[in-house]
C-alpha atoms as a PDB file:
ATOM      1  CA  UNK A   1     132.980 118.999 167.621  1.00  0.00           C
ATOM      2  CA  UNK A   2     129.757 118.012 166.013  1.00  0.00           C
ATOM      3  CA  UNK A   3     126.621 119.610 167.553  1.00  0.00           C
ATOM      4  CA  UNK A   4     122.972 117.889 167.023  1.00  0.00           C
ATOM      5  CA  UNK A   5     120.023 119.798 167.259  1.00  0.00           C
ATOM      6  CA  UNK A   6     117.109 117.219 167.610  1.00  0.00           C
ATOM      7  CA  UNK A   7     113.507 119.130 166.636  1.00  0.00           C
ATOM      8  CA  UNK A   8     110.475 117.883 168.465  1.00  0.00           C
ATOM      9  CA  UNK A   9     107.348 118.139 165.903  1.00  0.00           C
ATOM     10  CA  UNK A  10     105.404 115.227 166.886  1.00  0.00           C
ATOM     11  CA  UNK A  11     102.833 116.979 168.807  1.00  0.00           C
ATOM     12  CA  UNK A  12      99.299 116.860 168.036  1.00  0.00           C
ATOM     13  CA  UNK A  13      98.619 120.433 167.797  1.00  0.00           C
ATOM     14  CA  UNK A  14      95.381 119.978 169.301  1.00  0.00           C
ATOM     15  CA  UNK A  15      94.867 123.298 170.586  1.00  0.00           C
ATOM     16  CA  UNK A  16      96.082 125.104 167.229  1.00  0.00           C
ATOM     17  CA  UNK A  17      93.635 122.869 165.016  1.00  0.00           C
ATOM     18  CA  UNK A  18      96.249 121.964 162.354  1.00  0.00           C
ATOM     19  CA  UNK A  19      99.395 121.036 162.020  1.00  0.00           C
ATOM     20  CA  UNK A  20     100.881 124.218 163.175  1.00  0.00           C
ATOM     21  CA  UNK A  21     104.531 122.612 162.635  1.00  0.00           C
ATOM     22  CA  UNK A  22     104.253 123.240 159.132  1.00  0.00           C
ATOM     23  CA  UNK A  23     102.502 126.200 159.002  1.00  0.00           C
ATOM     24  CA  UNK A  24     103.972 129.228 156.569  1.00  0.00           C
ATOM     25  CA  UNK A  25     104.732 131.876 158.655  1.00  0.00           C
ATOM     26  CA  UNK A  26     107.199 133.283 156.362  1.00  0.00           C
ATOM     27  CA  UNK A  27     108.131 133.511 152.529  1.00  0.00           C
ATOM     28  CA  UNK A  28     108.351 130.115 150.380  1.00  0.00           C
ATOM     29  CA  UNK A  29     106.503 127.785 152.473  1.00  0.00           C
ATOM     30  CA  UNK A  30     109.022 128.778 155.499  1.00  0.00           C
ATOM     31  CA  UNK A  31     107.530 127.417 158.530  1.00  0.00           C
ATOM     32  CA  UNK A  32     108.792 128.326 162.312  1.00  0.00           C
ATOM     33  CA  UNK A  33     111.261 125.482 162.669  1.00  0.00           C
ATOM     34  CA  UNK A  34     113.140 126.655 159.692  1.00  0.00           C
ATOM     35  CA  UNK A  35     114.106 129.942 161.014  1.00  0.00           C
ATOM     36  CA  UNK A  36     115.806 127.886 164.008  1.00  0.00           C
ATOM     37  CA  UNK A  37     117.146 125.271 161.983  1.00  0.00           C
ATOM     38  CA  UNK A  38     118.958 128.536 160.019  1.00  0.00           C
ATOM     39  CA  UNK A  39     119.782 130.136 163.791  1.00  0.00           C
ATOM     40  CA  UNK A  40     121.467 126.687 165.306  1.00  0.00           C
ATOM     41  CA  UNK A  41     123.134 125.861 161.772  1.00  0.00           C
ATOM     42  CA  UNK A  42     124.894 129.754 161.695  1.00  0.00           C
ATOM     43  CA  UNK A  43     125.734 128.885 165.429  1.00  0.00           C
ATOM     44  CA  UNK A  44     127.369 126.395 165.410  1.00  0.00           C
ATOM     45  CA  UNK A  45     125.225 123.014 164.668  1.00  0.00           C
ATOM     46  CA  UNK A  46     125.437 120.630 161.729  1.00  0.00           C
ATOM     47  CA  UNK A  47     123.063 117.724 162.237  1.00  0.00           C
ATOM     48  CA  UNK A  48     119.521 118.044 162.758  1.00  0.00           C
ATOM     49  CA  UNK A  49     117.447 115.086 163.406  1.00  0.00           C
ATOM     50  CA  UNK A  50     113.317 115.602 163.456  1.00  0.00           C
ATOM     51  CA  UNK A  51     110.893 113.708 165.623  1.00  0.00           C
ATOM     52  CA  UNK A  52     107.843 114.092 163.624  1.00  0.00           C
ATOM     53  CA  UNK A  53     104.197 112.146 163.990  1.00  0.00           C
ATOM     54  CA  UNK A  54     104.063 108.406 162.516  1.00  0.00           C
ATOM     55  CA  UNK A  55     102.880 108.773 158.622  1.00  0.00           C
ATOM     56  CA  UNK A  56     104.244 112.181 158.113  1.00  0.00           C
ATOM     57  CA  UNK A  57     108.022 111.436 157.547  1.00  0.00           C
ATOM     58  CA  UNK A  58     107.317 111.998 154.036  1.00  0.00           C
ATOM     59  CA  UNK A  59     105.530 114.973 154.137  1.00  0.00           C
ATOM     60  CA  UNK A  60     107.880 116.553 156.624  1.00  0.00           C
ATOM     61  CA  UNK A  61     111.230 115.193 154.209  1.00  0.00           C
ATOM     62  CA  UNK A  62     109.629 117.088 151.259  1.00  0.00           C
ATOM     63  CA  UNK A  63     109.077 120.162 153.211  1.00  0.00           C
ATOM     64  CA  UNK A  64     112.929 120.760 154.477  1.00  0.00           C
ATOM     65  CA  UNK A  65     113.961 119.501 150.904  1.00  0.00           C
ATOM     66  CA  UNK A  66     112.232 122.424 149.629  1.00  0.00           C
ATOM     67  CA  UNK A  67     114.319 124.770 152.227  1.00  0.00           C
ATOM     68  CA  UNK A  68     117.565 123.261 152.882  1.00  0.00           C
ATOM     69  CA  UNK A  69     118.655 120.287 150.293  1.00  0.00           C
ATOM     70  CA  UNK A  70     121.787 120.404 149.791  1.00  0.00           C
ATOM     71  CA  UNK A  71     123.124 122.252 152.246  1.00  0.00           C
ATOM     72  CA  UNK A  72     122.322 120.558 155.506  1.00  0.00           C
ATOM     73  CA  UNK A  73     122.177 116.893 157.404  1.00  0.00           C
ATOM     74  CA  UNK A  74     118.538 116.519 158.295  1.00  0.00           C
ATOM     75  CA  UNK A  75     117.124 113.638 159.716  1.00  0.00           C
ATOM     76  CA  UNK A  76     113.951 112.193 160.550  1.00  0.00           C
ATOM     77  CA  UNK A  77     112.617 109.788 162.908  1.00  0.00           C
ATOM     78  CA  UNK A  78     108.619 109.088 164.122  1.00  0.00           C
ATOM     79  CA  UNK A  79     107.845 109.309 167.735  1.00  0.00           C
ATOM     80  CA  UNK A  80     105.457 105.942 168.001  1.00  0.00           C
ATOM     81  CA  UNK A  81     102.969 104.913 170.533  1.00  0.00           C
ATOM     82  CA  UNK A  82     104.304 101.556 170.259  1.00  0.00           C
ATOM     83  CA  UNK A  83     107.776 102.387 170.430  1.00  0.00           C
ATOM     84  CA  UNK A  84     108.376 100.440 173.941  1.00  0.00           C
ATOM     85  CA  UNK A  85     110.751  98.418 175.192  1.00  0.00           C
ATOM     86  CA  UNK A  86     109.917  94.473 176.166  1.00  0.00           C
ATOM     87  CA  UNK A  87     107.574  93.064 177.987  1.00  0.00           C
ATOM     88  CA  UNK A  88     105.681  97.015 177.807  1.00  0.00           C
ATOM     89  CA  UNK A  89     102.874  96.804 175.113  1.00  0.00           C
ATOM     90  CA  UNK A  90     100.556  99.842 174.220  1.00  0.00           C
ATOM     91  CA  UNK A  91      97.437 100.304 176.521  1.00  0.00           C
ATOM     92  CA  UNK A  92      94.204  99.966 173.793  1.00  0.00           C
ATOM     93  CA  UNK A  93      93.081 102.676 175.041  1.00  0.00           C
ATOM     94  CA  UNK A  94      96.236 105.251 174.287  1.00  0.00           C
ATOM     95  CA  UNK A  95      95.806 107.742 171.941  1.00  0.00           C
ATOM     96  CA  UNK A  96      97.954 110.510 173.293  1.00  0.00           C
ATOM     97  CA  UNK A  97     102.034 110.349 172.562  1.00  0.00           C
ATOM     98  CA  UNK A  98     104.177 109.936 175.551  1.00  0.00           C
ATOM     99  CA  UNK A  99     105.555 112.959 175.923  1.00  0.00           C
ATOM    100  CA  UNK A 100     108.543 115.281 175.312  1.00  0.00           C
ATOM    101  CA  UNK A 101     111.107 112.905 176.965  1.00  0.00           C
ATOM    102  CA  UNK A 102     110.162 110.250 175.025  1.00  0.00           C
ATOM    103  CA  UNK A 103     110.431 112.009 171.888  1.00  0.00           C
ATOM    104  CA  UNK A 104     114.281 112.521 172.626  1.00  0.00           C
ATOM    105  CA  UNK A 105     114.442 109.175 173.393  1.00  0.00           C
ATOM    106  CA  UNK A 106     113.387 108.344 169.569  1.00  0.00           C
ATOM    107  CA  UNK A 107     116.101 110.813 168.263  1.00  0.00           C
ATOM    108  CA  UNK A 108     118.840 109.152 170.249  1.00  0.00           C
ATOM    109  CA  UNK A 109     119.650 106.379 167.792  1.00  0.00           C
ATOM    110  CA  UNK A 110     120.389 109.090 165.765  1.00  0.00           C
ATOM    111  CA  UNK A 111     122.784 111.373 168.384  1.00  0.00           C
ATOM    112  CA  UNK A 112     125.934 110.264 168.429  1.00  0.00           C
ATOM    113  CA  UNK A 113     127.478 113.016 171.005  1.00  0.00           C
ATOM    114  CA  UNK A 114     126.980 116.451 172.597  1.00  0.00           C
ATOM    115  CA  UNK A 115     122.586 117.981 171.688  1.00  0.00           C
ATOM    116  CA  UNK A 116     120.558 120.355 172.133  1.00  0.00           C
ATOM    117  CA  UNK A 117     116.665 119.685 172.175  1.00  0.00           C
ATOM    118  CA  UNK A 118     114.285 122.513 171.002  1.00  0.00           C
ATOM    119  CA  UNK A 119     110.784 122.890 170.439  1.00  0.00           C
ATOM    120  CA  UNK A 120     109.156 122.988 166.046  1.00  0.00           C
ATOM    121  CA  UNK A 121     106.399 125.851 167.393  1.00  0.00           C
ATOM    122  CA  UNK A 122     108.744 127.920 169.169  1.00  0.00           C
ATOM    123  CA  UNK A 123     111.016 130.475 168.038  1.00  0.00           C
ATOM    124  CA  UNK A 124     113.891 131.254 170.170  1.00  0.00           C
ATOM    125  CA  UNK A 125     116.797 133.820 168.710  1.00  0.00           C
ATOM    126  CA  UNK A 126     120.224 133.374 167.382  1.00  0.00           C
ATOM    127  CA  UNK A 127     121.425 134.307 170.919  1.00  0.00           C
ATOM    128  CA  UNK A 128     119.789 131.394 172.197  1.00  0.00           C
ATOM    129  CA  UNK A 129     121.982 128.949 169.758  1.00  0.00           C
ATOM    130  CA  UNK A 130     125.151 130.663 170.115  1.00  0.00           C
ATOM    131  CA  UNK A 131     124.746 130.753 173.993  1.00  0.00           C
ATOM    132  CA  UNK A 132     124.383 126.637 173.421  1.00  0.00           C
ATOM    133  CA  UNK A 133     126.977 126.054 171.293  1.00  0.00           C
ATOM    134  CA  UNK A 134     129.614 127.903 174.138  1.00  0.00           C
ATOM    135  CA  UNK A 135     128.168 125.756 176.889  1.00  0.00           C
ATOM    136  CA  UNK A 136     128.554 122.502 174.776  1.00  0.00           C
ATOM    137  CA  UNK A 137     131.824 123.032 173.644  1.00  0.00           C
ATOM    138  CA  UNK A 138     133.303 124.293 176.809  1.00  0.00           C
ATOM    139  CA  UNK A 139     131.111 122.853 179.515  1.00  0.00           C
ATOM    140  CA  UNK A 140     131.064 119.125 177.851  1.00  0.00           C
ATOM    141  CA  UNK A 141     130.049 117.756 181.282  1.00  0.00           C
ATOM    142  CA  UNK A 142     127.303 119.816 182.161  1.00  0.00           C
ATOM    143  CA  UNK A 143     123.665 120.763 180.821  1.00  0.00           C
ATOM    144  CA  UNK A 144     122.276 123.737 179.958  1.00  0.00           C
ATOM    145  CA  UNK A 145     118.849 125.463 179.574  1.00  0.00           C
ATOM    146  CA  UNK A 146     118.056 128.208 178.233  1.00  0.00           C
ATOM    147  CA  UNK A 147     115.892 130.655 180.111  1.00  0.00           C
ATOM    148  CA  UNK A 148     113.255 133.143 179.578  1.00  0.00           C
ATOM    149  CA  UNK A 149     111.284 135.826 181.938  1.00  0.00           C
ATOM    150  CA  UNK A 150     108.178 134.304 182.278  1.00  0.00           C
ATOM    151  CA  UNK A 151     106.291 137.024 181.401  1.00  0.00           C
ATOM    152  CA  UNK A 152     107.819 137.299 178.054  1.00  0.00           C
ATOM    153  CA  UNK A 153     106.664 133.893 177.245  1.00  0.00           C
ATOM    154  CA  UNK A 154     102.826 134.297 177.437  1.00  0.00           C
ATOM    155  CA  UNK A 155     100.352 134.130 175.252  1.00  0.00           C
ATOM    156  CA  UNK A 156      97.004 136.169 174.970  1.00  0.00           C
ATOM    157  CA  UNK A 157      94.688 133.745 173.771  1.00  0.00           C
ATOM    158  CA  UNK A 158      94.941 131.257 176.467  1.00  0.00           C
ATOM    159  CA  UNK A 159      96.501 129.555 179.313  1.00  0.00           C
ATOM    160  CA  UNK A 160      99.921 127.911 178.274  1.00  0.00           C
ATOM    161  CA  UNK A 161     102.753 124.707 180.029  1.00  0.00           C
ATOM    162  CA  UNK A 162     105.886 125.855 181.126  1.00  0.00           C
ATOM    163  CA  UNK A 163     108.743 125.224 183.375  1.00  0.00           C
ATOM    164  CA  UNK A 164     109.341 127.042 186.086  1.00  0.00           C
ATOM    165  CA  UNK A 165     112.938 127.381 187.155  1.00  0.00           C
ATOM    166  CA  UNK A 166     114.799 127.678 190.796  1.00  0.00           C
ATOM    167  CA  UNK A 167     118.594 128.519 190.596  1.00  0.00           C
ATOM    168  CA  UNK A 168     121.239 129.173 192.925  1.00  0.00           C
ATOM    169  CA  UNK A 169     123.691 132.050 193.056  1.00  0.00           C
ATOM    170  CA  UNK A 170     125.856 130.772 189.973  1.00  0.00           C
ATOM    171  CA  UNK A 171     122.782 130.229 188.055  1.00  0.00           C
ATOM    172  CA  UNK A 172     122.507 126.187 188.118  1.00  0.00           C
ATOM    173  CA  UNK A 173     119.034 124.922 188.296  1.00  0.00           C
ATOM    174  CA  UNK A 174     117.880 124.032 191.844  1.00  0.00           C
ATOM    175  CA  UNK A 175     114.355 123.053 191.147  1.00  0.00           C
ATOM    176  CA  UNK A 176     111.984 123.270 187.900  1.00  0.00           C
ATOM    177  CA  UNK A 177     107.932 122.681 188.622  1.00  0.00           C
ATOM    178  CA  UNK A 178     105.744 121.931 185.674  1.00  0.00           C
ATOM    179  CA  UNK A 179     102.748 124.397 185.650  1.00  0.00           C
ATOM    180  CA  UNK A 180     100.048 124.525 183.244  1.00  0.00           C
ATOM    181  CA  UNK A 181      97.521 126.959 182.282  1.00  0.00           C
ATOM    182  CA  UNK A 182      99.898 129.745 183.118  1.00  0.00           C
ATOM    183  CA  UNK A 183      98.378 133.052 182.135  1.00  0.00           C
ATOM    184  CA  UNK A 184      97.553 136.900 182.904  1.00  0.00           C
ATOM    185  CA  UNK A 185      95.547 137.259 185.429  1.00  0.00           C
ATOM    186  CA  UNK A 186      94.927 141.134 186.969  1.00  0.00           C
ATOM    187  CA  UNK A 187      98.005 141.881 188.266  1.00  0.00           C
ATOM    188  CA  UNK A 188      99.854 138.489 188.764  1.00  0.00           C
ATOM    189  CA  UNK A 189     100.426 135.328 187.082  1.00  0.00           C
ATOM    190  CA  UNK A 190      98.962 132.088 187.814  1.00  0.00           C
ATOM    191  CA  UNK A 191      98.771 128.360 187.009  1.00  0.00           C
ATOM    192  CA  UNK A 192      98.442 124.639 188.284  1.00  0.00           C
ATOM    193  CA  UNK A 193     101.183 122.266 188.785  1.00  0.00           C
ATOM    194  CA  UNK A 194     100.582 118.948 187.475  1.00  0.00           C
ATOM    195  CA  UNK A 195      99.602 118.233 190.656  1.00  0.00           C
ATOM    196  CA  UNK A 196      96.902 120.544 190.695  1.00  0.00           C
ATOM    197  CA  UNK A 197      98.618 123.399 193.515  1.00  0.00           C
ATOM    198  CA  UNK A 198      97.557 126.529 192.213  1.00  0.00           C
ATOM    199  CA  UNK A 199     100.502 129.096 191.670  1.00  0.00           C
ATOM    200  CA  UNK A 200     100.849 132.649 191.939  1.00  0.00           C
ATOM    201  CA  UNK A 201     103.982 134.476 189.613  1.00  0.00           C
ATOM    202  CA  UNK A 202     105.823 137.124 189.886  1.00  0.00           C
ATOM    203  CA  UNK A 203     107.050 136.781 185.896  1.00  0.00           C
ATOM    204  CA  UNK A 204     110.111 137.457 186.161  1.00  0.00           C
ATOM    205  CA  UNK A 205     110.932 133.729 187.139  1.00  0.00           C
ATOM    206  CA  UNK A 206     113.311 132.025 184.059  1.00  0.00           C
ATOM    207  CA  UNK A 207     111.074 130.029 182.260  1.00  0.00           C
ATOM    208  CA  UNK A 208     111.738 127.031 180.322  1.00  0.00           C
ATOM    209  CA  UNK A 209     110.966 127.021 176.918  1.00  0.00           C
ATOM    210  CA  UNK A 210     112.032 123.402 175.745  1.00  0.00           C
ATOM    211  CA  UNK A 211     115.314 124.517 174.578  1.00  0.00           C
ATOM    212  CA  UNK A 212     118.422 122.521 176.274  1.00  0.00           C
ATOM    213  CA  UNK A 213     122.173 121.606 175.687  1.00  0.00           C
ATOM    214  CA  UNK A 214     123.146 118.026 177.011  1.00  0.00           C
ATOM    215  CA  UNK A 215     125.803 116.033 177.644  1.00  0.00           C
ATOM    216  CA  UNK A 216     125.192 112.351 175.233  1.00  0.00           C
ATOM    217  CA  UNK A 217     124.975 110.471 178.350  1.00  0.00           C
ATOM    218  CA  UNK A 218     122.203 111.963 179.425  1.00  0.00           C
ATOM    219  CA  UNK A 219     120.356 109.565 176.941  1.00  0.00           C
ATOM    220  CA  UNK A 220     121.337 106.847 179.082  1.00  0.00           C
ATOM    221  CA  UNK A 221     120.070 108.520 181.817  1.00  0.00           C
ATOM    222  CA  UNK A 222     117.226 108.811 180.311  1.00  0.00           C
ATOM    223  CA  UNK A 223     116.371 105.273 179.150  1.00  0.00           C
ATOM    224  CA  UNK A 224     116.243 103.945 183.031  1.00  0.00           C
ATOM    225  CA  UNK A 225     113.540 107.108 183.470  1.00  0.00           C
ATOM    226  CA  UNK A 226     111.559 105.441 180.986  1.00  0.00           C
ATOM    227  CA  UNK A 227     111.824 102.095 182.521  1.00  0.00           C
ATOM    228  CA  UNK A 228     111.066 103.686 185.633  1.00  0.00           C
ATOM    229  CA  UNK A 229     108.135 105.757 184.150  1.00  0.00           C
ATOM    230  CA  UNK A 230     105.903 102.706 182.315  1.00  0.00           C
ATOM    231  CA  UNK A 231     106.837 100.420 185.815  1.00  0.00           C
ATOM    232  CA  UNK A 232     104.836 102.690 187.422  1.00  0.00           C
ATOM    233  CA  UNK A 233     102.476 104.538 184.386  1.00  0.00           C
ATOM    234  CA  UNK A 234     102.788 102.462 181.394  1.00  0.00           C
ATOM    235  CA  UNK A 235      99.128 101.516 182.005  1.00  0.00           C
ATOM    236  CA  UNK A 236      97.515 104.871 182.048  1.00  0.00           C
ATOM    237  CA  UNK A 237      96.305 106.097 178.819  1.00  0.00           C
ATOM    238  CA  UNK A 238      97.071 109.965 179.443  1.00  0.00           C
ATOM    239  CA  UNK A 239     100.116 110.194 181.384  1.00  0.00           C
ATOM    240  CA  UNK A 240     103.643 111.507 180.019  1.00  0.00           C
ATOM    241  CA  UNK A 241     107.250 111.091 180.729  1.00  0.00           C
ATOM    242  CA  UNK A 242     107.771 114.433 180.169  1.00  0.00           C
ATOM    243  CA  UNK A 243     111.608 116.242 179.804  1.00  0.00           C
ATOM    244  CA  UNK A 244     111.106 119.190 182.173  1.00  0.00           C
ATOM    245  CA  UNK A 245     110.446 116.061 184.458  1.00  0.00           C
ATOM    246  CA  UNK A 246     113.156 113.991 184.104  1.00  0.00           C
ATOM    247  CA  UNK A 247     115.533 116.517 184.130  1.00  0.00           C
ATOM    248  CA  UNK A 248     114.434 117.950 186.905  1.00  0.00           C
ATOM    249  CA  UNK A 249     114.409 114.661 188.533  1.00  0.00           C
ATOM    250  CA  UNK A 250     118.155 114.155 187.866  1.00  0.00           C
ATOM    251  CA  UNK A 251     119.095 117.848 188.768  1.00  0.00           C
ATOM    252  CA  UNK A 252     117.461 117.219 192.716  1.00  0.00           C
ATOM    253  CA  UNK A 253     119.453 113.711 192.648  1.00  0.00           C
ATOM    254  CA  UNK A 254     122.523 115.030 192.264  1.00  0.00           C
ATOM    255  CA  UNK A 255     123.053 113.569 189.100  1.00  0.00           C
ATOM    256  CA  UNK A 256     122.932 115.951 186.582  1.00  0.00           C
ATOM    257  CA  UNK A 257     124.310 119.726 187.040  1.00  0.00           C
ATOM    258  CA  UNK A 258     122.392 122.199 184.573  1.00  0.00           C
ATOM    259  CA  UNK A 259     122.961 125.545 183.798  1.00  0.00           C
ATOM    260  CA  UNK A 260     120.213 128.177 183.445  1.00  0.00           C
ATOM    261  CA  UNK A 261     121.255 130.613 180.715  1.00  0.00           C
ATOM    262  CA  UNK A 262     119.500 134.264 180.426  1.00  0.00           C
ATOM    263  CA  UNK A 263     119.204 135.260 176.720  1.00  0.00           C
ATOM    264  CA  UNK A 264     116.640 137.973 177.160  1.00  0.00           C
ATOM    265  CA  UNK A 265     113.077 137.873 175.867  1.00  0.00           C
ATOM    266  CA  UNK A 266     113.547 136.924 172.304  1.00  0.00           C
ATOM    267  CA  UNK A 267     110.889 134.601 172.556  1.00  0.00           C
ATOM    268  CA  UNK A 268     107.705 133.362 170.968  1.00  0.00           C
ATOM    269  CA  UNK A 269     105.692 130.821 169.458  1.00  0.00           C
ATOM    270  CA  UNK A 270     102.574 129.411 168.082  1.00  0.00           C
ATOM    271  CA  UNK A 271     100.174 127.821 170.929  1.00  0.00           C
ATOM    272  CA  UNK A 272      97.129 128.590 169.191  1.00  0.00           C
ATOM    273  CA  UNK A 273      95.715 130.042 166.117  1.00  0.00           C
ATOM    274  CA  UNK A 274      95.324 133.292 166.659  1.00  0.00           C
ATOM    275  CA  UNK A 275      99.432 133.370 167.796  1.00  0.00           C
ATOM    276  CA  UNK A 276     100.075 133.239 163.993  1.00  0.00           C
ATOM    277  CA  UNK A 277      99.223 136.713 162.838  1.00  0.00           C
ATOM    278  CA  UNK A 278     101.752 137.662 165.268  1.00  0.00           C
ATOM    279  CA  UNK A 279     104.132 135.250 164.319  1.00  0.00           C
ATOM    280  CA  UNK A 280     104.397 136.394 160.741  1.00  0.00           C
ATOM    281  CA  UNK A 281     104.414 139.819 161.726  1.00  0.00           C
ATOM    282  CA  UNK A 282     107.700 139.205 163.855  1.00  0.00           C
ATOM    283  CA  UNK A 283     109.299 137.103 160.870  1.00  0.00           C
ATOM    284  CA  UNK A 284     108.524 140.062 158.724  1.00  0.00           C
ATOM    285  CA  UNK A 285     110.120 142.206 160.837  1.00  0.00           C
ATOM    286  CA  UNK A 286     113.557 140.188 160.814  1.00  0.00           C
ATOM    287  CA  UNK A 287     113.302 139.594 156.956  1.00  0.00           C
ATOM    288  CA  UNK A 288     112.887 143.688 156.414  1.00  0.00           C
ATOM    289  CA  UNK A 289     116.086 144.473 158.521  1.00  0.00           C
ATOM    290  CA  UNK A 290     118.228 141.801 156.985  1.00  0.00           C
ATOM    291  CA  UNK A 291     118.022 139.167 159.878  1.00  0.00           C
ATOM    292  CA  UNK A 292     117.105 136.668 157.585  1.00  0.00           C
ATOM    293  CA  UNK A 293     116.431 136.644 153.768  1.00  0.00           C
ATOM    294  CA  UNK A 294     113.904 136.212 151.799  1.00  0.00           C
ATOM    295  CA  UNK A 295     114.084 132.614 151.063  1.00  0.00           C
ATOM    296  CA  UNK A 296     116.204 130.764 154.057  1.00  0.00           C
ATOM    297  CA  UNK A 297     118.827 128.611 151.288  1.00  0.00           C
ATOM    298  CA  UNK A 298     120.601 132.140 150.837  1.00  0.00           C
ATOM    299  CA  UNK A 299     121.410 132.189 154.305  1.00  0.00           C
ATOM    300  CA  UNK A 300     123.141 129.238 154.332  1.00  0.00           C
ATOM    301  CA  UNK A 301     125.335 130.219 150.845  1.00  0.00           C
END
């Protein structure tokens, strides 16, 4: 069975400064991504399609060239602000991209069966893959996400998005709520939903990191979200149509069933600037005990 990872990279980075996506955080130019497009290609995964920003195909073609030529399918495809379907046109006033769901969208063209989703700035573990690749090839019908403990998922240079997951006794997802500016606070955990209710963690809640297993016709699903979506918001310059969203959305209608997989707390990732120091010094780690080698192409030999 062939397995699609589809990358999202199209984010504006604003709160990094530059475009972290590409950012060396290891030896010869290897940025984040990389390191997961070597995890999901040892576990299992042989097409990876990109959703980068419009104008940078280029830049981001001659980047995984430089890694992996040769040895893997790599796509890419630009997530566009005018990328909507008839009679929709782009507010003047949007500037912002429309969000994680919508980036999938722009991959699906390119998906032709069972994918997983993951995020450029995040780094998530070899478990993490392998985990997916069991549920897609033995649970073909259901979804999957793969779960963190919130409190391994933090950052200490600012507040930070994630999804916060209810499951039931077998582990499905009851409930996710979007919260933003999640952080350390005393001795809790807080945040705002979207909504603007203020939250108080535990952190031991699974957390989603943007890392999920579907089922192909979940693009379908999908497309009638976004339909749905720019009825109501396709006016308003800021909002999103965002994936944690949607999902959720089909998950409390009964029309989606979604795992929650524990993998542990191999997370991390690069929300701002200062997270890079600490990036490199976990990729070095990895690299010195033979996790990965020094240039990524030998891992694929």
């Amino acid at each position: 069975m062939s397995l699609t990872l589809v990358i999202l990279a199209a984010g504006r980075a604003s709160r990094y400064g530059r475009l972290k996506q590409l950012d060396p955080v290891g030896p010869h130019g290897a940025c984040l991504m990389d390191y997961g497009i070597l995890d999901a290609a040892r576990g299992g995964f042989d097409r990876f399609v990109l959703v980068v920003p419009p104008g940078l195909e280029g830049t981001f073609a001659e980047h995984a060239e430089a890694q992996f030529e040769g040895l893997l399918d790599v796509s890419f495809v630009s997530q566009r602000l005018d990328d909507l379907p008839t009679p929709h046109r782009l507010p003047p006033d949007r500037a912002k991209p429309w969000g994680t769901a919508h980036a999938v969208l722009a991959a699906g063209p390119l998906v032709a069966g069972p994918f997983a989703v993951a995020n450029a700035d995040d780094y998530y573990g070899p478990e993490a893959y392998a985990a997916l690749t069991r549920h897609l090839t033995t649970r073909q019908r259901e979804a999957a996400l793969v779960g963190y403990p919130l409190s391994a998922t933090l950052s200490d240079h600012g507040g930070v998005s994630r999804g916060i997951c209810e499951t039931d006794a077998a582990g499905y997802l009851t409930a996710i709520v979007e919260a933003k500016e999640v952080r350390r606070a005393e001795a809790s955990i807080t945040g705002v939903t979207v909504d603007g209710v203020p939250l108080h963690l535990r952190g031991t809640e699974p957390a989603s990191m943007n890392l999920w297993g579907f089922p192909h016709p979940v693009l379908a699903a999908l497309e009638r979200q976004w339909l749905a979506f720019l009825a109501e918001h396709g006016t308003d310059p800021t909002a999103e149509f965002l994936l944690t969203s949607a999902v959720g959305e089909q998950v409390r209608g009964g029309k989606l069933r979604l795992r929650v997989l524990p993998v542990g707390a191999g997370w991390f990732g690069m929300t701002f600037a200062d997270d890079a120091p600490v990036v490199r010094r976990h990729i070095a780690e990895r690299i010195a005990t033979g996790e990965y080698p020094g240039h990524l192409r030998e891992g694929l030999r």
